[in-house]
N, C-alpha and C. Protein backbone atom coordinates (compact mmCIF):
# COMPACT_ATOMS: atom_id res chain seq x y z
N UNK A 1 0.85 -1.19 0.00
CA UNK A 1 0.00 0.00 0.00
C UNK A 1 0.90 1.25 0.00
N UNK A 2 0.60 1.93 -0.74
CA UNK A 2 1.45 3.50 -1.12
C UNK A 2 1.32 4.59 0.57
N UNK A 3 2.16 4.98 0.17
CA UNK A 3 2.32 5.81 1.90
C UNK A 3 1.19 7.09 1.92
N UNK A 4 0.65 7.67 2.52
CA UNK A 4 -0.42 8.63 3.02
C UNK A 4 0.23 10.04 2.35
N UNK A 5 -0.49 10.59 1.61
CA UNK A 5 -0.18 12.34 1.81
C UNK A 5 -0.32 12.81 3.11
N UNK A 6 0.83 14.22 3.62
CA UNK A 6 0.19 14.60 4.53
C UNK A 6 -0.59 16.05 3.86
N UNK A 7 -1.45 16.68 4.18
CA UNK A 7 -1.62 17.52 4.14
C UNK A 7 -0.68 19.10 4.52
N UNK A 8 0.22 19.48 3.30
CA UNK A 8 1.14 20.53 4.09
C UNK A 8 0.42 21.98 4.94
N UNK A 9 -0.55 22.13 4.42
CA UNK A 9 -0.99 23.20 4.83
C UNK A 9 -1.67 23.42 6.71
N UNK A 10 -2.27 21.99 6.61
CA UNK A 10 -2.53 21.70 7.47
C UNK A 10 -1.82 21.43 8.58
N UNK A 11 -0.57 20.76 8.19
CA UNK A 11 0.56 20.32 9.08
C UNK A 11 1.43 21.43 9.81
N UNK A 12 1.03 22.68 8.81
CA UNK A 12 2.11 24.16 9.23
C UNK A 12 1.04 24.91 10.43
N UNK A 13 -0.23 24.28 10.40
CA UNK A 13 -1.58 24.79 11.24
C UNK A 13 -1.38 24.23 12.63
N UNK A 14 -1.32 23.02 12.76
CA UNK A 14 -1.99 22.23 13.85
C UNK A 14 -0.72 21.50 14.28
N UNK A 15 -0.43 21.38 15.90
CA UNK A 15 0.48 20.63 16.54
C UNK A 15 -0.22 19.79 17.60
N UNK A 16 0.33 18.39 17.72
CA UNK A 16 -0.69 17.45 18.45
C UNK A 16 0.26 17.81 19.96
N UNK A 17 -0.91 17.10 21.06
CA UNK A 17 -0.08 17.87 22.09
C UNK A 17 -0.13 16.75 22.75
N UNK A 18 0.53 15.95 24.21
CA UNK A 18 0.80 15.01 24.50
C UNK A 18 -0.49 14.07 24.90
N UNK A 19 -1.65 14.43 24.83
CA UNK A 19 -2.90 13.66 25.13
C UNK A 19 -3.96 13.22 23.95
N UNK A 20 -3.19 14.24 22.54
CA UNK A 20 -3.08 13.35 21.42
C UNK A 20 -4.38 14.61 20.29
N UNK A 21 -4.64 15.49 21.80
CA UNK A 21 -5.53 16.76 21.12
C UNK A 21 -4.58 17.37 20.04
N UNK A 22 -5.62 18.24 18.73
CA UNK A 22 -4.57 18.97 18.00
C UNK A 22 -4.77 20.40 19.02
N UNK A 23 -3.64 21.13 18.70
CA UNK A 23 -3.41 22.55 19.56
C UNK A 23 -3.41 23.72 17.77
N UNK A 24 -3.73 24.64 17.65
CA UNK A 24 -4.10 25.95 16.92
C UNK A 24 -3.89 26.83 17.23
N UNK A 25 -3.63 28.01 16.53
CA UNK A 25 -3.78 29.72 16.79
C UNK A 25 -4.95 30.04 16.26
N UNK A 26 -5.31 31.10 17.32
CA UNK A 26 -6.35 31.53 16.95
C UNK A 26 -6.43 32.69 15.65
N UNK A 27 -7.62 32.85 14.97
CA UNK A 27 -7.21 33.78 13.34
C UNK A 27 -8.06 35.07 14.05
N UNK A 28 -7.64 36.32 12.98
CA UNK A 28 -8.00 37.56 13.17
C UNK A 28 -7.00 37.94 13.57
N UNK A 29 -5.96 37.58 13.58
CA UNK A 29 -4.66 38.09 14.66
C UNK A 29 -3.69 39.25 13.41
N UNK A 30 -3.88 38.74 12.03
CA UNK A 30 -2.62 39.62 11.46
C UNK A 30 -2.80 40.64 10.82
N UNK A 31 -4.11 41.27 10.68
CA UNK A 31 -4.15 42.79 10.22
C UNK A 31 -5.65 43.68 10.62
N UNK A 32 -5.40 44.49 10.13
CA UNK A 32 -6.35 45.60 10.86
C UNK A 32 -6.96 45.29 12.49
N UNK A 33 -5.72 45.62 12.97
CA UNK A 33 -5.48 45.38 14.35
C UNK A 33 -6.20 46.86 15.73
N UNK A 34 -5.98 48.21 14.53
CA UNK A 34 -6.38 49.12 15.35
C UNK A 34 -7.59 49.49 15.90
N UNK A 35 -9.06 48.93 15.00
CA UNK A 35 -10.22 48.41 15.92
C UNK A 35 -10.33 47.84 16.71
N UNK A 36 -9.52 47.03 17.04
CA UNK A 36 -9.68 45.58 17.90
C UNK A 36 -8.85 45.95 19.23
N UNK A 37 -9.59 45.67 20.12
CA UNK A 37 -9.62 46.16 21.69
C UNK A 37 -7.94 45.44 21.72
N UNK A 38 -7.34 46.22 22.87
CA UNK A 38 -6.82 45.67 23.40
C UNK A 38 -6.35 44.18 24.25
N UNK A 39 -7.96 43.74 24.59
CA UNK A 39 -8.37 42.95 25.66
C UNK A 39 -8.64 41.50 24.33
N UNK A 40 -9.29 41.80 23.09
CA UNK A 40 -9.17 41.02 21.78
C UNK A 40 -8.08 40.87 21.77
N UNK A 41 -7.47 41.66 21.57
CA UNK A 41 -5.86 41.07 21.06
C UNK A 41 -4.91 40.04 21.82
N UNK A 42 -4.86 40.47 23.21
CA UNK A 42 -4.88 39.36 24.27
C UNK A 42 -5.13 38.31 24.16
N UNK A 43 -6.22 38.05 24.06
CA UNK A 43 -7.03 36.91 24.08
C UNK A 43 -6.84 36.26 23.05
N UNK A 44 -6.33 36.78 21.23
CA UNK A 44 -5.99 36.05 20.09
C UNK A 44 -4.37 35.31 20.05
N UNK A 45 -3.92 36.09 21.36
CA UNK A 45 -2.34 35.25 21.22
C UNK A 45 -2.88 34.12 21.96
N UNK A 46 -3.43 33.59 22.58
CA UNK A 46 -3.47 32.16 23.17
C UNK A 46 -3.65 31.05 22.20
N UNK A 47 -3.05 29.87 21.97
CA UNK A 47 -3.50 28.81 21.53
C UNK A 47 -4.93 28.26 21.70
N UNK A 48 -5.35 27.66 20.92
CA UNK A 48 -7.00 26.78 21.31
C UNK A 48 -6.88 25.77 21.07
N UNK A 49 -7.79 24.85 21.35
CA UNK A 49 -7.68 23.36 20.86
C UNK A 49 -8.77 23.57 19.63
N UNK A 50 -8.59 22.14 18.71
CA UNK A 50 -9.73 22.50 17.90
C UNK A 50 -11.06 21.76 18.12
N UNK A 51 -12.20 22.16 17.84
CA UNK A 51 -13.36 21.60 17.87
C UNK A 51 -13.58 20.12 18.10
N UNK A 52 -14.11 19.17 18.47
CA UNK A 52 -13.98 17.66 18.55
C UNK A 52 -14.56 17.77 17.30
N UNK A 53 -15.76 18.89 16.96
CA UNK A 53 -16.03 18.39 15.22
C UNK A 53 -15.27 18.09 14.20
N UNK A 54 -14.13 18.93 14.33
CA UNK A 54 -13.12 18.90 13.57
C UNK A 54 -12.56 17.76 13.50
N UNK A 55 -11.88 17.63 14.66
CA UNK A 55 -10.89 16.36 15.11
C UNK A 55 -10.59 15.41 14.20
N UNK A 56 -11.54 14.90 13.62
CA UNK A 56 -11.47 13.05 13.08
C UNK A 56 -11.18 14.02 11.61
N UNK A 57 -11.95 14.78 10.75
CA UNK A 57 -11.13 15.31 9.46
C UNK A 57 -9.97 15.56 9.58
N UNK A 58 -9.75 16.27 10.99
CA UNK A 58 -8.06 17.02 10.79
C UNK A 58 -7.02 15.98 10.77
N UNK A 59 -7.18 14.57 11.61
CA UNK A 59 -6.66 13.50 11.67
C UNK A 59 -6.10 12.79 10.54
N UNK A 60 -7.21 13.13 9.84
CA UNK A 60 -7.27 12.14 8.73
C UNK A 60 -6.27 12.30 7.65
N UNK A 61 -6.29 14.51 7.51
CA UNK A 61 -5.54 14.54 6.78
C UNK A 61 -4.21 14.93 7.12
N UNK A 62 -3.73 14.30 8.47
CA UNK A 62 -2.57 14.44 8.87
C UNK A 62 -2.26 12.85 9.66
N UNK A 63 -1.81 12.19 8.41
CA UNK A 63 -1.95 10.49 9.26
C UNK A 63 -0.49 10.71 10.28
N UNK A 64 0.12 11.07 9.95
CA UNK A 64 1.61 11.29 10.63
C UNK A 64 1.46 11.83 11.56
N UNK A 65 0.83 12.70 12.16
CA UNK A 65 1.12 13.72 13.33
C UNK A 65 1.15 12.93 14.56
């Protein structure tokens, strides 16, 4: 059987973290920044996990991670 694509785009997105969740940045973060509260901006540097909806697609197209 031929080896899996990974998805590159995806792979530069999402890092699995030791309990096997993927980890993300949150978006809105890289322009037109001067509307956006202070207290927004804060809050967009934190990592998130992603959705459990997500989960099993994002998996899929990252068999390697």
């Amino acid at each position: 059987m031929p080896k899996m694509k990974t998805s590159r785009a995806a792979a530069k997105r999402f890092k699995k973290t030791g309990t096997g969740k993927l980890k993300r940045m949150k978006a809105y973060k890289s322009h037109i920044l001067t509307k956006k509260s202070r207290k927004t901006k804060r809050n967009l540097r934190k990592a998130a996990m992603t959705d459990a909806t997500n989960t099993r697609v994002m998996k899929k197209i990252l068999p390697y991670l």
